[in-house]
Protein backbone atom coordinates (compact mmCIF):
# COMPACT_ATOMS: atom_id res chain seq x y z
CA UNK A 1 194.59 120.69 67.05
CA UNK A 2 196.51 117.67 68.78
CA UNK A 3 198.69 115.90 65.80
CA UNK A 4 200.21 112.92 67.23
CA UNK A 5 199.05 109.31 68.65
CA UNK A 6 200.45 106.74 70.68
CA UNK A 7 200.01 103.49 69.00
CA UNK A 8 200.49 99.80 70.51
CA UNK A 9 200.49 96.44 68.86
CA UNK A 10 200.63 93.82 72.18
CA UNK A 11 203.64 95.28 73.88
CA UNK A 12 205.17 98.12 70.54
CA UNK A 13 204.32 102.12 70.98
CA UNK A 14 204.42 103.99 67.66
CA UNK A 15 203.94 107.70 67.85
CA UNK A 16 202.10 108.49 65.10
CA UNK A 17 201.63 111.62 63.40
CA UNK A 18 197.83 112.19 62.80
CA UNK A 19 196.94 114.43 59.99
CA UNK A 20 194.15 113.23 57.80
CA UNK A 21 190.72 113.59 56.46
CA UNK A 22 187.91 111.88 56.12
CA UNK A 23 188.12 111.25 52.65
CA UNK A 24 191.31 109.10 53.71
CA UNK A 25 190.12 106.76 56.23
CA UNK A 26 188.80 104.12 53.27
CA UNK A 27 185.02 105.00 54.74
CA UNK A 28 182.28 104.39 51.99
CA UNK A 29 181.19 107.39 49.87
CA UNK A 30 177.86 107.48 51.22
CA UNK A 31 178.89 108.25 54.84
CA UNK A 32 181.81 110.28 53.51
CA UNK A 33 178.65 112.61 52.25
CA UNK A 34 176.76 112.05 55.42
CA UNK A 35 180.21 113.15 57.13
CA UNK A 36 180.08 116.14 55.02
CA UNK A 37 176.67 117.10 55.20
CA UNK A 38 176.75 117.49 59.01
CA UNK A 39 179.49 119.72 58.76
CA UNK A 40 182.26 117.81 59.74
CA UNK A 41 185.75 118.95 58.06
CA UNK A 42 188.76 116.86 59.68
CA UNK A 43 188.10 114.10 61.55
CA UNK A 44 189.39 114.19 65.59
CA UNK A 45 192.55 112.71 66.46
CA UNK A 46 191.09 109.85 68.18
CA UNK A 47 189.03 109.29 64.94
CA UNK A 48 191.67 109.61 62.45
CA UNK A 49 193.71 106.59 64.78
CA UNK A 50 191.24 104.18 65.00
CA UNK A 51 188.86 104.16 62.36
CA UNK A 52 191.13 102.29 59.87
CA UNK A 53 192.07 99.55 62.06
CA UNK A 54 188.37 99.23 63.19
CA UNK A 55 187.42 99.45 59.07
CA UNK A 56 189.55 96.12 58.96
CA UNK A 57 187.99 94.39 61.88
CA UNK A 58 191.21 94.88 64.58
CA UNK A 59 190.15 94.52 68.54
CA UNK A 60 190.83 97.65 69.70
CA UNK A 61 191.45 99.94 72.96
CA UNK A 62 191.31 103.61 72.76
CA UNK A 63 191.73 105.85 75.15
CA UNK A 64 191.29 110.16 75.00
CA UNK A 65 189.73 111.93 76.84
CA UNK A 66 185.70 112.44 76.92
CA UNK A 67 184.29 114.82 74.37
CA UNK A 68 186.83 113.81 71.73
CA UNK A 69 184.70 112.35 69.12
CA UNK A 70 184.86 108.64 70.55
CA UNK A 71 181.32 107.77 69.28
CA UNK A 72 182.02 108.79 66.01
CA UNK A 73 185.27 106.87 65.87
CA UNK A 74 183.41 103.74 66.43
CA UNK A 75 179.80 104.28 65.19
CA UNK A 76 181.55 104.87 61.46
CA UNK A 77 183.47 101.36 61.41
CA UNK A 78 179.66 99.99 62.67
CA UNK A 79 177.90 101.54 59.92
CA UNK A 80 179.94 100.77 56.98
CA UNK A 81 179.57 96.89 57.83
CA UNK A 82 176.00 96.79 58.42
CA UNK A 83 174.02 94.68 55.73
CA UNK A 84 170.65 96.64 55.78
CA UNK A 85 169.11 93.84 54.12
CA UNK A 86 169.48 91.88 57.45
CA UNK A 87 167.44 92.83 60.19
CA UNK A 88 169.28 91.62 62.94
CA UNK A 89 171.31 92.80 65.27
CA UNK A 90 174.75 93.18 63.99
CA UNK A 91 176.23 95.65 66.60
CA UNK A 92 176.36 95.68 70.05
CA UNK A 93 177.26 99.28 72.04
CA UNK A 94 177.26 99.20 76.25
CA UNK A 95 176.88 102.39 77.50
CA UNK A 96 177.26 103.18 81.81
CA UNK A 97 174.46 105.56 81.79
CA UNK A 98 170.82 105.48 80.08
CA UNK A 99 172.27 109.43 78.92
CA UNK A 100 175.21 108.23 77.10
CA UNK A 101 173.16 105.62 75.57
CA UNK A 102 170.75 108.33 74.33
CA UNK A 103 173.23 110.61 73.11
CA UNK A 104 175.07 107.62 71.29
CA UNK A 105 171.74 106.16 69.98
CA UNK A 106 171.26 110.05 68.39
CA UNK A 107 175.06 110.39 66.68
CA UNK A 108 174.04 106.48 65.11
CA UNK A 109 171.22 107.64 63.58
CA UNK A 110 172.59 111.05 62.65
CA UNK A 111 175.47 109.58 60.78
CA UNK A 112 173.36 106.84 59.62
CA UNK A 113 170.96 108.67 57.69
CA UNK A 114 172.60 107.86 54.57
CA UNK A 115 171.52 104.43 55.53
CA UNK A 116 167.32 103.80 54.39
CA UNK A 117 165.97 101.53 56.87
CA UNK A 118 168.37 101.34 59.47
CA UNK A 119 166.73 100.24 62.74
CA UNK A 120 168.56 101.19 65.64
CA UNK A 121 167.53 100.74 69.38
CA UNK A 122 168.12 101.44 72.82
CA UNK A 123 167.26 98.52 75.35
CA UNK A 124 167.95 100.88 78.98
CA UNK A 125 166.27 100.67 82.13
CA UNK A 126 163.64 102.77 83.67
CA UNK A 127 161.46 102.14 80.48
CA UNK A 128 158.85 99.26 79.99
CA UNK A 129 160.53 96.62 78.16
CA UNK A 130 157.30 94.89 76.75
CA UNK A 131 157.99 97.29 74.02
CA UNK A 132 161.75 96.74 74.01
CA UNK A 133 161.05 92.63 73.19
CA UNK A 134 158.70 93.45 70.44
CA UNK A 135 161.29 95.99 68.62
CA UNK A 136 163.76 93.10 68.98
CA UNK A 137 161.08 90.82 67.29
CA UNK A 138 160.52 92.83 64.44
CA UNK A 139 164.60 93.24 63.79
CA UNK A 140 167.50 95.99 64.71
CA UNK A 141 170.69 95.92 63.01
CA UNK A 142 172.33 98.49 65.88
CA UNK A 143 171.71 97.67 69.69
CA UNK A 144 172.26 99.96 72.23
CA UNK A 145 172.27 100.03 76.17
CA UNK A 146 172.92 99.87 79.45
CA UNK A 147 174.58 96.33 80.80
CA UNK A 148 171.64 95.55 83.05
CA UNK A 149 169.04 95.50 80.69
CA UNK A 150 170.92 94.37 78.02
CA UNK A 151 171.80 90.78 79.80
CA UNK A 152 168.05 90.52 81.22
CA UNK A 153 167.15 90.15 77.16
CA UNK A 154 169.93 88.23 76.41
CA UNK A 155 169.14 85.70 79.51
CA UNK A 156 165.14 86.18 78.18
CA UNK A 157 166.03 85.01 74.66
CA UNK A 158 164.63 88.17 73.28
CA UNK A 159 168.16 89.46 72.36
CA UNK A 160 169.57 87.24 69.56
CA UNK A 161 173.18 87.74 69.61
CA UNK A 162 173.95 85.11 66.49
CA UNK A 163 174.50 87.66 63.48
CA UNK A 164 176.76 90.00 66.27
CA UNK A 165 179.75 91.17 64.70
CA UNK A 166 180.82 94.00 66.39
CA UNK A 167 180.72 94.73 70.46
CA UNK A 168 181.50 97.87 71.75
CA UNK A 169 182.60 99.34 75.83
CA UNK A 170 181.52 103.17 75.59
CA UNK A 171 183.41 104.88 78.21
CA UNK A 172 184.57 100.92 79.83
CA UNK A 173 186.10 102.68 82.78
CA UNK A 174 183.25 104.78 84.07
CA UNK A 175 180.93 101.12 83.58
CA UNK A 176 183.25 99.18 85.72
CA UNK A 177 183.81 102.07 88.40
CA UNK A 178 179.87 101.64 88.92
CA UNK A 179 179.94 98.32 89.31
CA UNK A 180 178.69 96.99 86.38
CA UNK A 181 182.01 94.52 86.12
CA UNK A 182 179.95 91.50 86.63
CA UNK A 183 177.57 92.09 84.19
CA UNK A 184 179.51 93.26 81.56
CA UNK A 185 181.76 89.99 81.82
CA UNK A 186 178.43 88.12 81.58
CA UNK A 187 177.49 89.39 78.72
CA UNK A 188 180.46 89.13 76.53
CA UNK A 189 180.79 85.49 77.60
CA UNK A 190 177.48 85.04 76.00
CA UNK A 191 178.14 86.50 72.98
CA UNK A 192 179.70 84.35 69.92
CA UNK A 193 183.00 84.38 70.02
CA UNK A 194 184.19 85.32 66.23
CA UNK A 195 183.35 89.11 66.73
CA UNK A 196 184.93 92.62 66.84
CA UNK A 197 185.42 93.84 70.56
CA UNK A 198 186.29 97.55 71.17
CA UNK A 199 187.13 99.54 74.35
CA UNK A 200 186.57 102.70 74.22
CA UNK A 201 187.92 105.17 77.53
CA UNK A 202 189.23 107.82 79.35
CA UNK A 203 191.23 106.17 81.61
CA UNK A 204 193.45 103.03 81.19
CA UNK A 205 193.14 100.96 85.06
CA UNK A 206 194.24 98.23 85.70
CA UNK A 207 189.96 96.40 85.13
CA UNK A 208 190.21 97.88 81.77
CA UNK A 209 193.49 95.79 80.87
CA UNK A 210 191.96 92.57 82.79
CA UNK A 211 189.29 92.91 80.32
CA UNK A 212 190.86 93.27 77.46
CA UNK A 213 193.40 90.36 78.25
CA UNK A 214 190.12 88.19 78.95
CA UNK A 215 188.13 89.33 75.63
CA UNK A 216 189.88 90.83 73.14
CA UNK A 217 192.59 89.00 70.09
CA UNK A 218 195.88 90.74 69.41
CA UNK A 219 193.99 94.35 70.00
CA UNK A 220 195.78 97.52 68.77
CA UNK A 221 195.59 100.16 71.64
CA UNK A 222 195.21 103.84 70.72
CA UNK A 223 196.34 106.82 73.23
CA UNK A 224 195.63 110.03 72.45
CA UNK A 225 198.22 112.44 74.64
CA UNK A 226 196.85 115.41 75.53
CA UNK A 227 198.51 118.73 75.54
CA UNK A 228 199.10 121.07 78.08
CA UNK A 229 196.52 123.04 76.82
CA UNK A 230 193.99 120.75 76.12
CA UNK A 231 192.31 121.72 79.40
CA UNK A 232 193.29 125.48 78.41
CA UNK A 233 189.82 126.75 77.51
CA UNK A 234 188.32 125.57 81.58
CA UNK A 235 189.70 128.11 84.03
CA UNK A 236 189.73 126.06 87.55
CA UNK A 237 188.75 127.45 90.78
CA UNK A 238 188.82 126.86 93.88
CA UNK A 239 186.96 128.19 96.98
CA UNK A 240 186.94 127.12 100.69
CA UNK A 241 183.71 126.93 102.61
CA UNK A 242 183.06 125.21 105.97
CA UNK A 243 180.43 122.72 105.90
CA UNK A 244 177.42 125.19 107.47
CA UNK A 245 178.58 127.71 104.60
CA UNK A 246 178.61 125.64 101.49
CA UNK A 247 174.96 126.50 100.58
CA UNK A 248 175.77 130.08 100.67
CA UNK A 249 179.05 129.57 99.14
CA UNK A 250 177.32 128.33 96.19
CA UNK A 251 174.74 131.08 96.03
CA UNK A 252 177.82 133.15 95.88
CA UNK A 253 179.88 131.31 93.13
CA UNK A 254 176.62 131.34 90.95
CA UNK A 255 175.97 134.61 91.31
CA UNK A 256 179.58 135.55 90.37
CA UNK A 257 179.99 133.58 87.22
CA UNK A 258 177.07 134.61 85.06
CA UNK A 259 175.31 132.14 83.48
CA UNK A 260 172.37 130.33 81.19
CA UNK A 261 173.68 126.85 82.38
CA UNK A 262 175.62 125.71 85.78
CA UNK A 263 175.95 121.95 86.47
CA UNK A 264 176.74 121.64 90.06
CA UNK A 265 177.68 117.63 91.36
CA UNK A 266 177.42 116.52 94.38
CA UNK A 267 178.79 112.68 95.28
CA UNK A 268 175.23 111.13 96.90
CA UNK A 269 171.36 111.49 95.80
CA UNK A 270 170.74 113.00 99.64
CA UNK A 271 172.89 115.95 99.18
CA UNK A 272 171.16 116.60 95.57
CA UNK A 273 167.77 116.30 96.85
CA UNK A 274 168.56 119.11 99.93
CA UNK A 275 170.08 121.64 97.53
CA UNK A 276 167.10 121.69 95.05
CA UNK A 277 164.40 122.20 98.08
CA UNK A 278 166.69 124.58 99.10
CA UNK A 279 166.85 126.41 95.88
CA UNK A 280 164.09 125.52 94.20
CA UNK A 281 162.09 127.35 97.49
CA UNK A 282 163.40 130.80 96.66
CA UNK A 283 162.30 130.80 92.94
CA UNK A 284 165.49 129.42 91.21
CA UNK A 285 165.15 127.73 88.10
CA UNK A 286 166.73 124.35 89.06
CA UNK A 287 166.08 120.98 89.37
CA UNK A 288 167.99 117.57 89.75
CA UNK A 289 169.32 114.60 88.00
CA UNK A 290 170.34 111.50 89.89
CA UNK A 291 169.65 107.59 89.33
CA UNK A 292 166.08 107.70 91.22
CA UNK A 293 164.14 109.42 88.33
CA UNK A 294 162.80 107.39 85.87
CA UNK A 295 163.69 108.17 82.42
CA UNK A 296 160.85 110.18 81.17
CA UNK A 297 161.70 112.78 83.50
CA UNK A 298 165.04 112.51 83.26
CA UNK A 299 164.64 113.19 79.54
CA UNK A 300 162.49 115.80 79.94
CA UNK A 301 165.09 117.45 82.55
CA UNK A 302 167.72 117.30 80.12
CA UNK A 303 166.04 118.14 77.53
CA UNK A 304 164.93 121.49 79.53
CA UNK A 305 168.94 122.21 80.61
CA UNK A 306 169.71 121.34 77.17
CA UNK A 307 167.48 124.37 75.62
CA UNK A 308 168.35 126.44 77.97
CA UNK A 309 164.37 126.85 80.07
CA UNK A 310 166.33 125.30 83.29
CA UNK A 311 169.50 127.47 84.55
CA UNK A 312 170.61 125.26 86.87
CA UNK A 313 171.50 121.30 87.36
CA UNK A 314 172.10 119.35 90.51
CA UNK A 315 173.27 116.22 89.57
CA UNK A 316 174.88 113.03 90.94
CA UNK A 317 177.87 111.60 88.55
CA UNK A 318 175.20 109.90 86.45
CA UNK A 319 175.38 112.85 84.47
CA UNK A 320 179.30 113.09 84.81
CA UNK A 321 179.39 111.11 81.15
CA UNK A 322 177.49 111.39 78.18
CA UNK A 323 175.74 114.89 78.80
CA UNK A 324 175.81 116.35 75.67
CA UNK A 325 175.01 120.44 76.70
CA UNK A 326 175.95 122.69 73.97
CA UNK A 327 177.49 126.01 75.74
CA UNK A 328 177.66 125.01 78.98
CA UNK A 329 179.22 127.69 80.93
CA UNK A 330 179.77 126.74 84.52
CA UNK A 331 180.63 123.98 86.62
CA UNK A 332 180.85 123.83 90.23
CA UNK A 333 182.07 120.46 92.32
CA UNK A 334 179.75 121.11 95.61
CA UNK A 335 181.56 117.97 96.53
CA UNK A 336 184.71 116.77 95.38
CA UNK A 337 184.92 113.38 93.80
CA UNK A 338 187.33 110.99 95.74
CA UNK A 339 188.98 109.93 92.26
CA UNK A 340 190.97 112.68 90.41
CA UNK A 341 189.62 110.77 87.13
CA UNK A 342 186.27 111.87 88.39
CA UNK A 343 186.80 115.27 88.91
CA UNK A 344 188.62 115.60 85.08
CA UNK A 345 185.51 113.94 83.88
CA UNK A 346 183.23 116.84 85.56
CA UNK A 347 185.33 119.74 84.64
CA UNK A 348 185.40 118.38 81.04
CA UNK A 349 181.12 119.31 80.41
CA UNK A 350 182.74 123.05 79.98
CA UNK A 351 184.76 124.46 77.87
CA UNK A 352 183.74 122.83 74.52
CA UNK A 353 184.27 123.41 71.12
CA UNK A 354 186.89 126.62 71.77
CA UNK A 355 183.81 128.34 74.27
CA UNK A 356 185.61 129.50 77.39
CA UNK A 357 184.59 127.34 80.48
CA UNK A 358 185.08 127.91 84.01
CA UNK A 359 185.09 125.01 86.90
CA UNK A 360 184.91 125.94 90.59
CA UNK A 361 185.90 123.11 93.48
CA UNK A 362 184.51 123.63 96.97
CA UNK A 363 187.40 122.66 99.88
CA UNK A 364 187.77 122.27 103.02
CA UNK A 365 190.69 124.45 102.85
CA UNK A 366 193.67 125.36 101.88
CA UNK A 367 196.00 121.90 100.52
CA UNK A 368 192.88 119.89 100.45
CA UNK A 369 194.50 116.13 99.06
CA UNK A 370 191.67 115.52 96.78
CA UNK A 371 192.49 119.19 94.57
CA UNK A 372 195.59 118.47 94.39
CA UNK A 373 195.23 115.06 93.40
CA UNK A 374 193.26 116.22 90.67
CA UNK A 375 195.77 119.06 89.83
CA UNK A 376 198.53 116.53 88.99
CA UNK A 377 196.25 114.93 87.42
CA UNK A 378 195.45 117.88 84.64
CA UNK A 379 198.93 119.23 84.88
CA UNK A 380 197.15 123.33 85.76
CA UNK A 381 197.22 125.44 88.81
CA UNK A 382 194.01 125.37 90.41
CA UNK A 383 193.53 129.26 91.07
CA UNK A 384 192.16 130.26 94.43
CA UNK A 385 188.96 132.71 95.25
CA UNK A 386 188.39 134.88 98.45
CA UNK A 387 184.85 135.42 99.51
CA UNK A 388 184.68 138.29 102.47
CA UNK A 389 182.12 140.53 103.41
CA UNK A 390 182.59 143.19 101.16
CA UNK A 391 181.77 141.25 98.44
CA UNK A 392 179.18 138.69 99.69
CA UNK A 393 175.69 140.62 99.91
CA UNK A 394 175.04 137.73 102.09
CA UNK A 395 172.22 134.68 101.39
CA UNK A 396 169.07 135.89 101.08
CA UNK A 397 170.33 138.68 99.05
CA UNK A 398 171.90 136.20 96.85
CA UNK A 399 168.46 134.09 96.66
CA UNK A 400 166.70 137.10 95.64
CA UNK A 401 169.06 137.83 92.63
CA UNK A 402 169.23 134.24 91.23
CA UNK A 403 165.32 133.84 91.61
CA UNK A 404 165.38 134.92 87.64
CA UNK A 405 163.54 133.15 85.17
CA UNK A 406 165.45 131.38 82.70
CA UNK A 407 165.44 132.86 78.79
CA UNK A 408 163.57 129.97 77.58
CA UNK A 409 160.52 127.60 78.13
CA UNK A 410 160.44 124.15 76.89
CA UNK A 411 156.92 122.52 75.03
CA UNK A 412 156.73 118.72 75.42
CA UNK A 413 154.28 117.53 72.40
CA UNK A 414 152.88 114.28 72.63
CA UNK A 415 154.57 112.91 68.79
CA UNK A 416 158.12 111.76 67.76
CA UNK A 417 159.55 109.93 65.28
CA UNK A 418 157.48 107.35 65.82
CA UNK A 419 154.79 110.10 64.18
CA UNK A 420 157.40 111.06 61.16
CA UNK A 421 157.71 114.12 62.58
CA UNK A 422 160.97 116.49 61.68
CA UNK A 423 162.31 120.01 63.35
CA UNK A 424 160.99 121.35 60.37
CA UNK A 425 157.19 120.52 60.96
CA UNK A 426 157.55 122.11 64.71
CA UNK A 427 159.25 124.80 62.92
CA UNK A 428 156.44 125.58 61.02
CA UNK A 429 153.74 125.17 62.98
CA UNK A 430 155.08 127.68 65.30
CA UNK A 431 156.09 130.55 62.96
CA UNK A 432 154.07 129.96 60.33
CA UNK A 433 150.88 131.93 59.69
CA UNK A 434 148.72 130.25 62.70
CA UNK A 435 151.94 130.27 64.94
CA UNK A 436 152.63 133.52 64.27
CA UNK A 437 156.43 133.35 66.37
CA UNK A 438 159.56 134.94 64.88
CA UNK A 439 162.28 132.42 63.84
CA UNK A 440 164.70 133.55 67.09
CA UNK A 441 162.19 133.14 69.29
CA UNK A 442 162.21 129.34 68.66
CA UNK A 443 165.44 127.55 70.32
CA UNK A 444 166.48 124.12 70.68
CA UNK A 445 164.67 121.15 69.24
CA UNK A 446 165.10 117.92 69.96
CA UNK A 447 162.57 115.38 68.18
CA UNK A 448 163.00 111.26 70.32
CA UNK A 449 160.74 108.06 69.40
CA UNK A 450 157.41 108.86 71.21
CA UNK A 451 157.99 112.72 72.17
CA UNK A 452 159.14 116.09 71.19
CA UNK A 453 160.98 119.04 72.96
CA UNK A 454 161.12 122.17 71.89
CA UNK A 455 162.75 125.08 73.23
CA UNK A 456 161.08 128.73 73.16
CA UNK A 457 161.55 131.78 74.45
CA UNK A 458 159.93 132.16 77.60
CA UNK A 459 157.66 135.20 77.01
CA UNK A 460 156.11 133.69 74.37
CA UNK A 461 155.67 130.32 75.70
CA UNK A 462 152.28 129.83 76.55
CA UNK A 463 151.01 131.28 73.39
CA UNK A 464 153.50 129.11 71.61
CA UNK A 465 151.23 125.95 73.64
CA UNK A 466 147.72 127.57 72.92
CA UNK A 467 148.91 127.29 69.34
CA UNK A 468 150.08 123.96 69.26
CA UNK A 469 147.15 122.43 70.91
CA UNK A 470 145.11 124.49 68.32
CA UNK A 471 146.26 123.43 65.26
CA UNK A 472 147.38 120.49 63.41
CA UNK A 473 151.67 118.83 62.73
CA UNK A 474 151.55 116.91 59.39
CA UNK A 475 147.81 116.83 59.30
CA UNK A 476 147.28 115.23 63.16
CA UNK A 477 146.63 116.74 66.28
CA UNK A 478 149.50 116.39 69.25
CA UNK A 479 149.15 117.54 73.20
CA UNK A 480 151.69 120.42 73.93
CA UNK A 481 152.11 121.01 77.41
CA UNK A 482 154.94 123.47 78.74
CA UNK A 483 156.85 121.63 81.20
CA UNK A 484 158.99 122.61 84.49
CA UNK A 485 158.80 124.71 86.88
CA UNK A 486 159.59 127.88 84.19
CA UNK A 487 155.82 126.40 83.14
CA UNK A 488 154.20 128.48 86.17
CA UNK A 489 156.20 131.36 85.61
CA UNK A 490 155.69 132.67 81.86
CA UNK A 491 152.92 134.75 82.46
């Protein structure tokens, strides 16, 4: 585990030895249990730097790389000052991607749980946001979103940023590299000025320091080095492939590196929508994320790559942050970004928590200037793959044998929290005595406001529905439908 910080005060570094617990960082008892509950031994170095000078209300900038435990750094600080007693909003979090804001909204509430009646909501777009005003009428304490939305309520008068005390920049870089600048510095000139503002990133650029000059009071910034081996558990590949040849190419790198989940990016929505006809046409199981689906099926897409009932992912860099896939074993850049920030970002979805990860880079050759800007960038050799005729079976082979089903299918039921219902009522409706299912062959659940997913194994999938749509969750009936294209194939 990484020990040591770099710590500045205006224009002072300190190196700082990190070696702490949770028990340490002055947090409250009550989310020191929480903390504990989940699991959650030592806290990550990024966590262990920051959360004390965030606990005393310091502006701050951090900066490790993604995947660290940056959410947790700052959603802990946000939590111990919220007065429950108050509904309103008392912490603001802008997130680049309606994802990220999903997968921070679930870590607040997680961690929060300790908190009874904490109200915390995400204002993003692609959703109605009739519904959005009226949850702001009735009272939040935690806000969270995407800039864009977030300023049309503020501008509306539906967002009341009076009581703010804390703002927060989730992954700042990636939000102003999208072009969200203008907004963002709209926003935080409308907000009072007596507040908490926190930067949280990956990369330090030049934007990120222009902001914090502009917004933030004598802020502590936070650098978490990374070793050498940091990127240790993600072999990197590379491969070349003329432009005619990078559909096969792929065909071939997926086949070589087994798999239950590839992400492969591509840099524009044109190339992502050609690769998934192409695919998709021979019986693969993949589909596509990219900023032209709205969000209910880009939930329900990521909820179906997250349990493991979709194999494959074509995805623009809107899923380059804040996709939170458990055991993600492949990643292939069918493009390469033109930043080598970008690319560090990509190769960073694999690999996780000690699982060994493999990243492959499609090239025009030989010394292509984007790899190897991206090598310096990591510090690692970049290994290099020969495909030849004796061991390419050729396309349509390769169609054939990736035209497998995945292991799971995934139910959407028409209920959510909304509806009070846990994991442990789906649980039980589906292997207790009317659902009749073993306990392994249900996977992955994953319960959101209006909706549920859950993951199960494929043969067993469209009993799993019949039974469902039979029988009752805490005493009410819910529509189960199994979704994707894995949907038509389970029989």
């Amino acid at each position: 585990m990484l020990r040591w910080a770099c710590i500045c005060v205006g224009q002072s570094p300190i190196v700082l030895r990190v070696q702490s617990s949770f028990e340490s960082l002055s947090l409250s008892a009550a989310l020191t249990a929480v903390v504990a509950d989940l699991g959650y031994t030592d806290p990550t170095p990024i966590q262990a730097a920051t959360i004390p000078a965030l606990l005393k209300g310091r502006d701050l900038v951090g900066q490790s790389k993604t995947g660290s435990g940056k959410t947790a750094a700052f959603a802990l600080p946000i939590l111990q000052g919220i007065e429950v007693q108050r509904r309103v909003v008392q912490a603001l979090v802008l997130c680049p991607t309606r994802e990220l804001s999903a997968q921070v909204a679930r870590e607040l509430r997680k961690l929060g749980r300790g908190h009874p009646g904490l109200a915390v909501l995400e204002l993003v777009g692609g959703q109605p946001s009739r519904p959005q005003r009226e949850a702001l009428e009735r009272g939040v304490h935690v806000v969270i979103g995407t800039p864009g939305r977030l300023l049309d309520h503020l501008e509306r008068g539906a967002l009341d940023p009076s009581s703010l005390r804390t703002v927060v920049l989730d992954e700042a870089d990636r939000m102003l590299d999208m072009g969200f600048g203008e907004d963002v510095t709209r926003l935080l000139r409308a907000l009072p000025e007596k507040r908490q503002t926190v930067l949280f990133s990956a990369t330090f650029p030049d934007s990120i320091e222009a902001i914090s000059r502009s917004f933030q009071r004598d802020a502590v910034r936070v650098t978490i080095e990374e070793p050498e081996e940091a990127l240790g558990e993600i072999r990197q590949l590379q491969l070349s492939a003329a432009p005619g040849e990078k559909l096969h190419a792929l065909c071939w790198l997926l086949d070589r590196f087994p798999h239950e989940s590839a992400l492969v990016f591509c840099n524009f929505k044109a190339t992502v929508a050609q690769l998934v006809e192409d695919l998709a046409g021979s019986g693969m199981s993949v589909d596509r994320l990219d900023g032209d689906l709205d969000q209910f099926h880009r939930d329900q897409v990521l909820a179906r790559f997250r349990s493991q009932s979709l194999r494959v992912l074509i995805a623009t860099d809107v899923a380059g942050r804040g996709l939170d896939v458990q055991g993600l074993d492949l990643v292939i850049n069918f493009e390469l970004p033109p930043q080598p920030e970008v690319y560090v970002h990509r190769i960073g979805r694999t690999g996780r928590a000690g699982r060994q990860g493999v990243a492959v880079s499609l090239t025009r050759g030989p010394g292509d200037e984007r790899l190897e800007a991206a090598a310096a960038l990591t510090g690692m050799e970049v290994d290099t793959l020969t495909r030849s005729a004796e061991n390419d079976p050729g396309i349509e082979t390769l169609l054939r044998t990736l035209a497998r089903p995945p292991r799971m299918g995934t139910i959407l039921i028409s209920g959510g929290r909304k509806d009070r219902i846990r994991p442990g009522d789906l649980l039980g409706a589906l292997t207790g005595e009317a659902g009749g299912l073993r306990g392994d062959d249900v996977g992955k659940i994953e319960i959101q406001q209006k909706l549920s997913y859950v993951a199960v194994a494929l043969p067993v999938a469209r009993s799993a529905v019949e039974c469902l749509n039979r029988g009752r969750i805490k005493g009410k009936r819910f529509r189960a439908t199994l979704v994707g294209v894995s949907a038509w194939r389970s029989s």
